[in-house]
C-alpha atoms as a PDB file:
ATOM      1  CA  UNK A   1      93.939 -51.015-107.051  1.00  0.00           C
ATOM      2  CA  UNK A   2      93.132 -51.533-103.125  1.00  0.00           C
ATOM      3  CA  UNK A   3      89.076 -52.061-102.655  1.00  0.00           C
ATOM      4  CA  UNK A   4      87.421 -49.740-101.040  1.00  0.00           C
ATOM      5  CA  UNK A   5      86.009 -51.757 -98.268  1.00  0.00           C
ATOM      6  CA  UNK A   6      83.571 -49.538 -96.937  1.00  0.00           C
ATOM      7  CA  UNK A   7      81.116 -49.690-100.233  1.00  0.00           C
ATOM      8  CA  UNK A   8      82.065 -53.397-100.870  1.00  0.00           C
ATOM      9  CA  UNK A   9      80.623 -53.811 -97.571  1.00  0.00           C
ATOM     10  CA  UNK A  10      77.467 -52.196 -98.465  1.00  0.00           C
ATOM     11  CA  UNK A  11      76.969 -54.762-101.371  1.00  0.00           C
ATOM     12  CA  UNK A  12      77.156 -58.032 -99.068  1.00  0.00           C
ATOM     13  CA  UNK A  13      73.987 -59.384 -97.966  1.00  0.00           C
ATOM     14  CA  UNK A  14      75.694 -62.019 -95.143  1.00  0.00           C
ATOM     15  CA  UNK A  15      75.992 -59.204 -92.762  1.00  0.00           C
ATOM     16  CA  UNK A  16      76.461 -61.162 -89.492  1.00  0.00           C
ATOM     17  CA  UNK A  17      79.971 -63.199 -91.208  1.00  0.00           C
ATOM     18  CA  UNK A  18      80.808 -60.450 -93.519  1.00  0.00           C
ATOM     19  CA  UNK A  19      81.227 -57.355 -91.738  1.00  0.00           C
ATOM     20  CA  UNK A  20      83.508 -58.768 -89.350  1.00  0.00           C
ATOM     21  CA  UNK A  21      86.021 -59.632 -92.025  1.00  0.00           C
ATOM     22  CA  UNK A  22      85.464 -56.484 -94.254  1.00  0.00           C
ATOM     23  CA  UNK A  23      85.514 -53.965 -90.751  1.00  0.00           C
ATOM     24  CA  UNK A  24      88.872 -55.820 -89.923  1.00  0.00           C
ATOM     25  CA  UNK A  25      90.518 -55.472 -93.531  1.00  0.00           C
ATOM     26  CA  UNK A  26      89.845 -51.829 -93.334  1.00  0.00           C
ATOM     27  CA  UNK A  27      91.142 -51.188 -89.894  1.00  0.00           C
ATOM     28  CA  UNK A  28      94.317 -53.068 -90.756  1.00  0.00           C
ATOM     29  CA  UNK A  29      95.805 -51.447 -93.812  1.00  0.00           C
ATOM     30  CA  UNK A  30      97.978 -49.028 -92.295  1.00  0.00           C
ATOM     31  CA  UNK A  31     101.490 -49.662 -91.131  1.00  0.00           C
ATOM     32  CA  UNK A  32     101.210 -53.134 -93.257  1.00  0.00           C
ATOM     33  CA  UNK A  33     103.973 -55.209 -95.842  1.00  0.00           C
ATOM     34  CA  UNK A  34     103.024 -55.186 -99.184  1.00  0.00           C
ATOM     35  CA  UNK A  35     102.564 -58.916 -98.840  1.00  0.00           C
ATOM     36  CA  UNK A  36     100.267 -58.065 -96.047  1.00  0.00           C
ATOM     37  CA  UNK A  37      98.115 -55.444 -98.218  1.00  0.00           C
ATOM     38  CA  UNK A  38      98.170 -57.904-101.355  1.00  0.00           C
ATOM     39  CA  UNK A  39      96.950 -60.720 -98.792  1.00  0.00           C
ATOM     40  CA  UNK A  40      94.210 -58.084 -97.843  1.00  0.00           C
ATOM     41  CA  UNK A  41      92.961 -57.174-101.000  1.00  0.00           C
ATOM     42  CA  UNK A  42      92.128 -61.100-102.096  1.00  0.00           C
ATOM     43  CA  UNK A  43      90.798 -61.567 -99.257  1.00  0.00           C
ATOM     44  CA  UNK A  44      88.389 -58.897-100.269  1.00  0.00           C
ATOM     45  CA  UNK A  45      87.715 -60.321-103.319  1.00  0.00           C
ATOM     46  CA  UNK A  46      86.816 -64.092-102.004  1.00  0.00           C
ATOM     47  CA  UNK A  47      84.437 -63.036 -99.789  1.00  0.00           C
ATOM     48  CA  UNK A  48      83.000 -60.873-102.223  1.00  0.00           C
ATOM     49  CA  UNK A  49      82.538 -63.633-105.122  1.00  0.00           C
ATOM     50  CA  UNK A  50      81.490 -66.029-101.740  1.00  0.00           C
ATOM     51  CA  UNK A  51      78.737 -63.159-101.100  1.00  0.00           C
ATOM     52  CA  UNK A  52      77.579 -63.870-104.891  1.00  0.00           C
ATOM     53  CA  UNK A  53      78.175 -67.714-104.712  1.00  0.00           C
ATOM     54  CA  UNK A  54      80.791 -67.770-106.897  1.00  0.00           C
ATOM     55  CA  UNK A  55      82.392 -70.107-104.477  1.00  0.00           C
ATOM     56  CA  UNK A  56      84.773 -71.675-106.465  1.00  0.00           C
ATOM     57  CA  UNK A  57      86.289 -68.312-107.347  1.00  0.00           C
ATOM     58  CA  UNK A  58      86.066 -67.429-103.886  1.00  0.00           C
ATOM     59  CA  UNK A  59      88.434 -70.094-103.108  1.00  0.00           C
ATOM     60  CA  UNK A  60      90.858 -69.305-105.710  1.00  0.00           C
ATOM     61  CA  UNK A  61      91.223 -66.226-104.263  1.00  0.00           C
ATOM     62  CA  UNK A  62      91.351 -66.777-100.603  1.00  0.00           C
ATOM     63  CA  UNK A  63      93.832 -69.691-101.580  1.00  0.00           C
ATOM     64  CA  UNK A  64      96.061 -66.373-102.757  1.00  0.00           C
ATOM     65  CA  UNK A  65      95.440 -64.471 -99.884  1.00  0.00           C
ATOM     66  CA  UNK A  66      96.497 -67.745 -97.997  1.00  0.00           C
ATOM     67  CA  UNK A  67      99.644 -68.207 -99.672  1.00  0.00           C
ATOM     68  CA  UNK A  68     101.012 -64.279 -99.249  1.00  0.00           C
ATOM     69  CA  UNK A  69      99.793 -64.792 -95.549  1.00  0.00           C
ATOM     70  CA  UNK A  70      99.151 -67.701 -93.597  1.00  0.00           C
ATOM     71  CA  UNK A  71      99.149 -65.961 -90.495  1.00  0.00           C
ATOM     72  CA  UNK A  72      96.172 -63.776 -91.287  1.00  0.00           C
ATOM     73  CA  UNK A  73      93.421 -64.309 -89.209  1.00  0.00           C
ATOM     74  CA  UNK A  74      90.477 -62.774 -91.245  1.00  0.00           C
ATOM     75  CA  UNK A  75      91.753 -65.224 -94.268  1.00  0.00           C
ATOM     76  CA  UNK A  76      91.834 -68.527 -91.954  1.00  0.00           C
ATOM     77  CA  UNK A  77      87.854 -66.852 -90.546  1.00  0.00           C
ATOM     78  CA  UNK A  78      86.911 -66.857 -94.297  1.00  0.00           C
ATOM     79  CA  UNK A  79      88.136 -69.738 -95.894  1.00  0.00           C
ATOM     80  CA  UNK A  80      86.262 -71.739 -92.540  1.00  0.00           C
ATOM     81  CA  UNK A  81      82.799 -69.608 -94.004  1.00  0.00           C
ATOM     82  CA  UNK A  82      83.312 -70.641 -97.231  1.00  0.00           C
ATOM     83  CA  UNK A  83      83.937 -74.729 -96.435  1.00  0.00           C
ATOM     84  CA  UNK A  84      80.524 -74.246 -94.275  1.00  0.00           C
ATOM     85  CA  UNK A  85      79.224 -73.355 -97.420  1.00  0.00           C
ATOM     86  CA  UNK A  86      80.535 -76.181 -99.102  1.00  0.00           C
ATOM     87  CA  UNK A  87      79.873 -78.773 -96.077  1.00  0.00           C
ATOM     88  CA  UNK A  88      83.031 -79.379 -95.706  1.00  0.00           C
ATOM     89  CA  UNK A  89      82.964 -78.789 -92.169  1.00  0.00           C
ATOM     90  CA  UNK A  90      86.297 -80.565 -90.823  1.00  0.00           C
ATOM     91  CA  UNK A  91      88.190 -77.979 -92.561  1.00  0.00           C
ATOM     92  CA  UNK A  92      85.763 -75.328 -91.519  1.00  0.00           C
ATOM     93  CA  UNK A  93      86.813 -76.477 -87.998  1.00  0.00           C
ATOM     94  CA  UNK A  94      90.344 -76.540 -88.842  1.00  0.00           C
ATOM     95  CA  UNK A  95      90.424 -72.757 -89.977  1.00  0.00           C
ATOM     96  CA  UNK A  96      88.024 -71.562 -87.415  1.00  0.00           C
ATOM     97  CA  UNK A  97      90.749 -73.251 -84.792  1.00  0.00           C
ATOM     98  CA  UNK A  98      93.565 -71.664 -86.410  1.00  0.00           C
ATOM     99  CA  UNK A  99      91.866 -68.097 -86.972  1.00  0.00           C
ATOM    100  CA  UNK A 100      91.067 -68.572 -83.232  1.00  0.00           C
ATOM    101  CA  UNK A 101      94.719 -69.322 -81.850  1.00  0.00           C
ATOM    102  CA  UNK A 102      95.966 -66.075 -84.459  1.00  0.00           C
ATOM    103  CA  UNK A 103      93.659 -63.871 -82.786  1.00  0.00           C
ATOM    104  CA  UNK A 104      91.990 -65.428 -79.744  1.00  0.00           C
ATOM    105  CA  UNK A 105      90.395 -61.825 -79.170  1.00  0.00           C
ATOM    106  CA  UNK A 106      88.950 -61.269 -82.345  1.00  0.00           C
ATOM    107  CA  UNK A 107      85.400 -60.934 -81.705  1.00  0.00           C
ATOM    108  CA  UNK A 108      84.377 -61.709 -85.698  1.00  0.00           C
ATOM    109  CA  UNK A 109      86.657 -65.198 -85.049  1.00  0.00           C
ATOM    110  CA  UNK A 110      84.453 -65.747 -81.675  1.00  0.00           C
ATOM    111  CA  UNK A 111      81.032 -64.956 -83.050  1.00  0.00           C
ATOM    112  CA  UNK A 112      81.792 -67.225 -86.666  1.00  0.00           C
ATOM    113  CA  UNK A 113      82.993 -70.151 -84.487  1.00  0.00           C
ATOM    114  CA  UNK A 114      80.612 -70.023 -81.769  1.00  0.00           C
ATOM    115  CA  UNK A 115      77.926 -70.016 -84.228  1.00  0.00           C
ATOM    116  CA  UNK A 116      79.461 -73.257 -86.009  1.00  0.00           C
ATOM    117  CA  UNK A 117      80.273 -74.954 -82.679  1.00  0.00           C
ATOM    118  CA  UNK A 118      76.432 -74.559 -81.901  1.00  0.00           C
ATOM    119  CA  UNK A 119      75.639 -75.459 -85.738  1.00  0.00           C
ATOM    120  CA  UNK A 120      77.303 -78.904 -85.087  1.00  0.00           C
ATOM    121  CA  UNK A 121      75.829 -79.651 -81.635  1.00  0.00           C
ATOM    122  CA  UNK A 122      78.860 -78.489 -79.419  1.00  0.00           C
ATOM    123  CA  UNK A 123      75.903 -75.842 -77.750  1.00  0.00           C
ATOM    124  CA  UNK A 124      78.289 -75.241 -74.614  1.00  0.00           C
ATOM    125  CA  UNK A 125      81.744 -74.558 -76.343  1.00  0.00           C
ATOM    126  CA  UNK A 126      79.616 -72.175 -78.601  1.00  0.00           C
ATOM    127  CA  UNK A 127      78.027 -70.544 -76.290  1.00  0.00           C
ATOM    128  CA  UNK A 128      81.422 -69.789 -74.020  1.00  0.00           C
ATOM    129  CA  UNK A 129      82.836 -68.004 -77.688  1.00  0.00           C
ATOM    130  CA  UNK A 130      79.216 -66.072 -78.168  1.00  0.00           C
ATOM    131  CA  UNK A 131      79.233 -64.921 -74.710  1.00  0.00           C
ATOM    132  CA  UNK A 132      82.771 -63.381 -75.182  1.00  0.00           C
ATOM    133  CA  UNK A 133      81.693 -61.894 -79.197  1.00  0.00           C
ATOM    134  CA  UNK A 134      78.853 -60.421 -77.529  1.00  0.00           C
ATOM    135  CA  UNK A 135      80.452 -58.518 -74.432  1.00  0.00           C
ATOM    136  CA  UNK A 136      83.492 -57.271 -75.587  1.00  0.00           C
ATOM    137  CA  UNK A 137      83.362 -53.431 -75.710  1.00  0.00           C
ATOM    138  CA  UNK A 138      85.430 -53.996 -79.029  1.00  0.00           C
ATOM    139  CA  UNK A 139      82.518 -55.057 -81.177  1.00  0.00           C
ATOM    140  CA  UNK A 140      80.314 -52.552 -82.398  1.00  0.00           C
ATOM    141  CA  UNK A 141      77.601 -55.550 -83.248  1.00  0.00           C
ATOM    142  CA  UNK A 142      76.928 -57.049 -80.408  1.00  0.00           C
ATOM    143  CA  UNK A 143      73.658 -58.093 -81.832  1.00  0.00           C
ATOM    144  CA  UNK A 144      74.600 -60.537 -83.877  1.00  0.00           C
ATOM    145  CA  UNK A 145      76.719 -62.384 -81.622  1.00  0.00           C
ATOM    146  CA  UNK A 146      73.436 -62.562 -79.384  1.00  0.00           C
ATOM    147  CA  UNK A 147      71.181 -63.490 -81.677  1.00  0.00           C
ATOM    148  CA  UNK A 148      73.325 -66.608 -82.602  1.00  0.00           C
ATOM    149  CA  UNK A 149      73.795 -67.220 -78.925  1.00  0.00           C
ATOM    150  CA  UNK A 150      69.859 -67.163 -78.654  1.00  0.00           C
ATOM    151  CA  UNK A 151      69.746 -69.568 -82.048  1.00  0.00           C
ATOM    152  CA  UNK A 152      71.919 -71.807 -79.730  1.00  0.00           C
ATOM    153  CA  UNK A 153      69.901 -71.580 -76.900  1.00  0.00           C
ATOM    154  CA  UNK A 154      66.651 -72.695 -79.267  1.00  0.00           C
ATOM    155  CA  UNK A 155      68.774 -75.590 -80.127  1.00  0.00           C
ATOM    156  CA  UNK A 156      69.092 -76.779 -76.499  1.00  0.00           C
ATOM    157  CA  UNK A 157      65.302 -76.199 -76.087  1.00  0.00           C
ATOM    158  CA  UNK A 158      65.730 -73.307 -73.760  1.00  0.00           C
ATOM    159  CA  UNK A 159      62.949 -71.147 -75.095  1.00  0.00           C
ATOM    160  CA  UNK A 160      62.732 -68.622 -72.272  1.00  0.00           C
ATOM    161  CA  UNK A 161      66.763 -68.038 -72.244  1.00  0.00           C
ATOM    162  CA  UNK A 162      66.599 -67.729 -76.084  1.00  0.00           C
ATOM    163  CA  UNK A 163      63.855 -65.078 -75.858  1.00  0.00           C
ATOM    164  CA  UNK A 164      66.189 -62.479 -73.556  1.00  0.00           C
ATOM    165  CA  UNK A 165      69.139 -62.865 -76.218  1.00  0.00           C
ATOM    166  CA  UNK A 166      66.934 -61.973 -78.988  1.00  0.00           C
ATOM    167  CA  UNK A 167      65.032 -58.990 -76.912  1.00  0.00           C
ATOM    168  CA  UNK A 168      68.594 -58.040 -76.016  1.00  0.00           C
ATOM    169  CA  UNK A 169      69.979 -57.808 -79.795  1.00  0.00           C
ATOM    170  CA  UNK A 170      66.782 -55.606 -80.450  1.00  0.00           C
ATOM    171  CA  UNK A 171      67.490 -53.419 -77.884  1.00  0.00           C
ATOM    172  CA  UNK A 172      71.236 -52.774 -79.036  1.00  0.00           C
ATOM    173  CA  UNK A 173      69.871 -52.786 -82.471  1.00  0.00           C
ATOM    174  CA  UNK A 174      66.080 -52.011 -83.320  1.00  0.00           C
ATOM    175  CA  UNK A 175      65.602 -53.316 -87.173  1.00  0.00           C
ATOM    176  CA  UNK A 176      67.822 -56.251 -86.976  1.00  0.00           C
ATOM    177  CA  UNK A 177      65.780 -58.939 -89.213  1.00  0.00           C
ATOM    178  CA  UNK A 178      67.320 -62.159 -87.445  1.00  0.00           C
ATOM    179  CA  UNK A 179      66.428 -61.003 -84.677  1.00  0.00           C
ATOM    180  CA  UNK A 180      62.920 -59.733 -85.372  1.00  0.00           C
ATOM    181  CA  UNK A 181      62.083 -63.054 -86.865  1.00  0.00           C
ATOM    182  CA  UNK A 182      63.214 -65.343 -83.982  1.00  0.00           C
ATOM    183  CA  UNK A 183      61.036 -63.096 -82.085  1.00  0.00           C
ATOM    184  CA  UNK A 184      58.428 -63.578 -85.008  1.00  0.00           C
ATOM    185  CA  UNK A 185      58.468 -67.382 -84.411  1.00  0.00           C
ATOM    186  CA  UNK A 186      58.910 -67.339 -80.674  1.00  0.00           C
ATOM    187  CA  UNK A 187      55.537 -65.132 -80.287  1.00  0.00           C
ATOM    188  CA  UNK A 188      53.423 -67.710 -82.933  1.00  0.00           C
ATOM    189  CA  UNK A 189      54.616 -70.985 -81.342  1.00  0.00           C
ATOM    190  CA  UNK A 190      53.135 -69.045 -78.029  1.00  0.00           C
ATOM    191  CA  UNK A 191      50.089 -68.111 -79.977  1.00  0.00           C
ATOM    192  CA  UNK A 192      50.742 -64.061 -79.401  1.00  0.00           C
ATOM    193  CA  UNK A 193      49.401 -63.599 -82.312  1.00  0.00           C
ATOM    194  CA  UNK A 194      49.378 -59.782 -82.569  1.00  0.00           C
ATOM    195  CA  UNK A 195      52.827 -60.066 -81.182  1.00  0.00           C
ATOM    196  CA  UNK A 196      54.360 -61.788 -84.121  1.00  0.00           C
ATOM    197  CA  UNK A 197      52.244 -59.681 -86.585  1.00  0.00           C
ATOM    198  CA  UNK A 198      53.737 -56.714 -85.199  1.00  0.00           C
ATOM    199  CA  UNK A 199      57.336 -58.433 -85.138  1.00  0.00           C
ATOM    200  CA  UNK A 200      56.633 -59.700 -88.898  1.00  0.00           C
ATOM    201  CA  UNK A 201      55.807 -56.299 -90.339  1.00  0.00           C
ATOM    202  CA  UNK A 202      58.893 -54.787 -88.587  1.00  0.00           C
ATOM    203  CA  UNK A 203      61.216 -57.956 -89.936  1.00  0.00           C
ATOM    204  CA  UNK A 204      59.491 -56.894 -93.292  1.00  0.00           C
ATOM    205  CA  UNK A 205      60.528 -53.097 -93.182  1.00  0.00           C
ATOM    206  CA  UNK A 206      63.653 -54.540 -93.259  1.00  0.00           C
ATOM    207  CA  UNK A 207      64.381 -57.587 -95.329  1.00  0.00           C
ATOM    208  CA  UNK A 208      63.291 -59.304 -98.263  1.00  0.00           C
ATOM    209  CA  UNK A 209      60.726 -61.902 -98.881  1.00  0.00           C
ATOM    210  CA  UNK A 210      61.432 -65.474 -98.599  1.00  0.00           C
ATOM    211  CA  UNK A 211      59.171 -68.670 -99.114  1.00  0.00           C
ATOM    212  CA  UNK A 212      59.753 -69.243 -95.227  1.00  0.00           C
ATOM    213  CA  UNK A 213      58.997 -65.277 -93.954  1.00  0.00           C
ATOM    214  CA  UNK A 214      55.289 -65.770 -96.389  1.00  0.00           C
ATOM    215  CA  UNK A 215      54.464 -68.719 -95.033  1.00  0.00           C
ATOM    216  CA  UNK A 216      54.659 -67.742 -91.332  1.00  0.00           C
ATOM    217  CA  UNK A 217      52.962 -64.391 -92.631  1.00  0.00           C
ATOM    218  CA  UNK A 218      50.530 -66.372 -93.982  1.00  0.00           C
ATOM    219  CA  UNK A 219      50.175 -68.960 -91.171  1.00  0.00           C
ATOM    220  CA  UNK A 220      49.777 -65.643 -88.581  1.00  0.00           C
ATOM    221  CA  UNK A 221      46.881 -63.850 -90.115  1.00  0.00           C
ATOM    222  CA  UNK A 222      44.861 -67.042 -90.392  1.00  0.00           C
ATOM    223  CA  UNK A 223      45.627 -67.486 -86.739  1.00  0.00           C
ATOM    224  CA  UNK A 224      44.171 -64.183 -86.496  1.00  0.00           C
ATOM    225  CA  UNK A 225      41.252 -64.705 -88.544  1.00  0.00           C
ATOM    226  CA  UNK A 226      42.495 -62.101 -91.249  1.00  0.00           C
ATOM    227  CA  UNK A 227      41.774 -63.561 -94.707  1.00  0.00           C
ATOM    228  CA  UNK A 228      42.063 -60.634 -96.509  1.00  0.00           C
ATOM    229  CA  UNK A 229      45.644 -60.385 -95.910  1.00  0.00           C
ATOM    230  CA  UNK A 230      46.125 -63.828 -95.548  1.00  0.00           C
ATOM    231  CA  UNK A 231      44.980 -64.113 -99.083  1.00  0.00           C
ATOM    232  CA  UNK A 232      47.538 -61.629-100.070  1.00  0.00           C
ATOM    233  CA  UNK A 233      50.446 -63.606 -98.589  1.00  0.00           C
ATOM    234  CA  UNK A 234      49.153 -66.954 -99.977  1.00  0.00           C
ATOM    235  CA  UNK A 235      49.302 -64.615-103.211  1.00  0.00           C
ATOM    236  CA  UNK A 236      52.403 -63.440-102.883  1.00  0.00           C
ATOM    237  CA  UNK A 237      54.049 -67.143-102.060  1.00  0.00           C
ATOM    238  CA  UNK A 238      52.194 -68.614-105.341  1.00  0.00           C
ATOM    239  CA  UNK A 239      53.635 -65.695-107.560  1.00  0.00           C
ATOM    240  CA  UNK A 240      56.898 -65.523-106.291  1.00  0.00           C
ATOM    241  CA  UNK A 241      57.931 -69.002-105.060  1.00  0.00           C
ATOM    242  CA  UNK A 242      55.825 -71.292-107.572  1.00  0.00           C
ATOM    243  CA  UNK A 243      57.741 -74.113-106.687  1.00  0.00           C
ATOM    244  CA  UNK A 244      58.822 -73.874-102.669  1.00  0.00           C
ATOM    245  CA  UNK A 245      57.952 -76.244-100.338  1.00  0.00           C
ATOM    246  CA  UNK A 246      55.572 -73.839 -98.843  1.00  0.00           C
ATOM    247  CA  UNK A 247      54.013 -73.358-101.747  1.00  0.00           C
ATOM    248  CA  UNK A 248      53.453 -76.946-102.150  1.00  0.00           C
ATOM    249  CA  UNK A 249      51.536 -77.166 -98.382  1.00  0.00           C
ATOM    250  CA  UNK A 250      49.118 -74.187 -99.117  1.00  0.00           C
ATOM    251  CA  UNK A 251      46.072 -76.530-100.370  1.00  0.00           C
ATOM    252  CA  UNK A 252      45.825 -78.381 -97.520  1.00  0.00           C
ATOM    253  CA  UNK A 253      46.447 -75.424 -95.055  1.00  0.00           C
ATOM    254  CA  UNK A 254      43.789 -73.786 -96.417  1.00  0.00           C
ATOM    255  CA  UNK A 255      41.256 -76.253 -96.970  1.00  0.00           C
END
């Protein structure tokens, strides 16, 4: 039975790789082979068992898809994810290359290997692939091809130029948490205080608690003198996240 893409999208939590391959499954169905449709629907199910790090099922899977259809781009963009999640990052490379010469104006293709390129240090090759993710009129989240363009920028050191990409994903998209946490860090490191308070509670409207989102929490409302709710954070880190690193640094933080 085909997948309904649509709600298996609404069940994936790695939004910024995900979508891309889920929005161009469902656009592609029609007019296909029924090798093409069968390649389609395990690729559906690889990313979904990647989504809950099942990986090895995942692979089984997309090794199916593969095999009824080498030629498919979205297949080649998720098998590259999944070997990033493995750390196998030469053949990462190698399917983010071929998913890239399939479909050289695939904007999912662009943003995933952009983001790698700048992952592994090659800031200027990524960059030229965000830059093209993030203006073409064809994708309908150009956010998150900006906010890994500003993650790149970061990497080079150019605060200022990584600021703009992240204001600019906000503006095409209010509530997008990667986004509203860069911005989070970005306005502590320049001690704007209120700033990232008012960036944190927005990020935390949104998304879901991590050790790293409670400790900057934390670390912000001691900067602003607030121990009340700095106590709460500390709280919440010792409760939920026992054994984090974070957790781990709080006695000497607040000594």
């Amino acid at each position: 039975m085909q997948l309904d893409a649509a709600k298996l999208l609404s069940h994936l939590s790695v939004g910024c790789f995900f979508a891309g391959v889920l929005v161009s499954c469902a656009s592609l169905t029609s007019g296909r082979t029924d090798k093409e449709e069968s390649s389609s629907l395990y690729l559906q199910l690889g990313v979904r068992y990647m989504d809950l790090n099942k990986l090895e099922i995942a692979r089984e899977n997309l090794q199916i898809a593969l095999t009824k259809d080498p030629d498919n781009t979205q297949v080649h963009n998720a098998y590259a994810f999944l070997y990033e999640k493995l750390k196998d990052y030469q053949e990462a490379s190698e399917h983010y290359k071929k998913a890239l010469e399939l479909s050289p104006h695939d904007w999912s293709v662009q943003n995933n290997f952009g983001r790698f390129l700048c992952d592994q240090g090659h800031y200027e090759q990524g960059l030229a692939l965000l830059t093209l993710a993030s203006s073409t009129l064809l994708n309908d989240k150009q956010w998150i091809a900006l906010t890994n363009a500003g993650r790149c920028q970061l990497a080079m050191k150019h605060h200022q130029i990584a600021r703009a990409y992240f204001e600019q994903a906000l503006m095409l998209n209010l509530d997008y948490a990667p986004a509203l946490l860069e911005m989070q860090k970005i306005s502590f490191q320049n001690k704007a205080y209120l700033e990232a308070k008012s960036y944190l509670k927005r990020y935390l409207r949104v998304d879901v608690y991590t050790s790293g989102v409670l400790w900057i929490a934390l670390q912000t409302e001691m900067a602003l003198g607030d121990s009340a709710n700095a106590d709460q954070y500390r709280q919440l880190l010792l409760e939920k996240f026992p054994l984090s690193n974070e957790a781990k640094q709080l006695k000497p933080v607040l000594q």
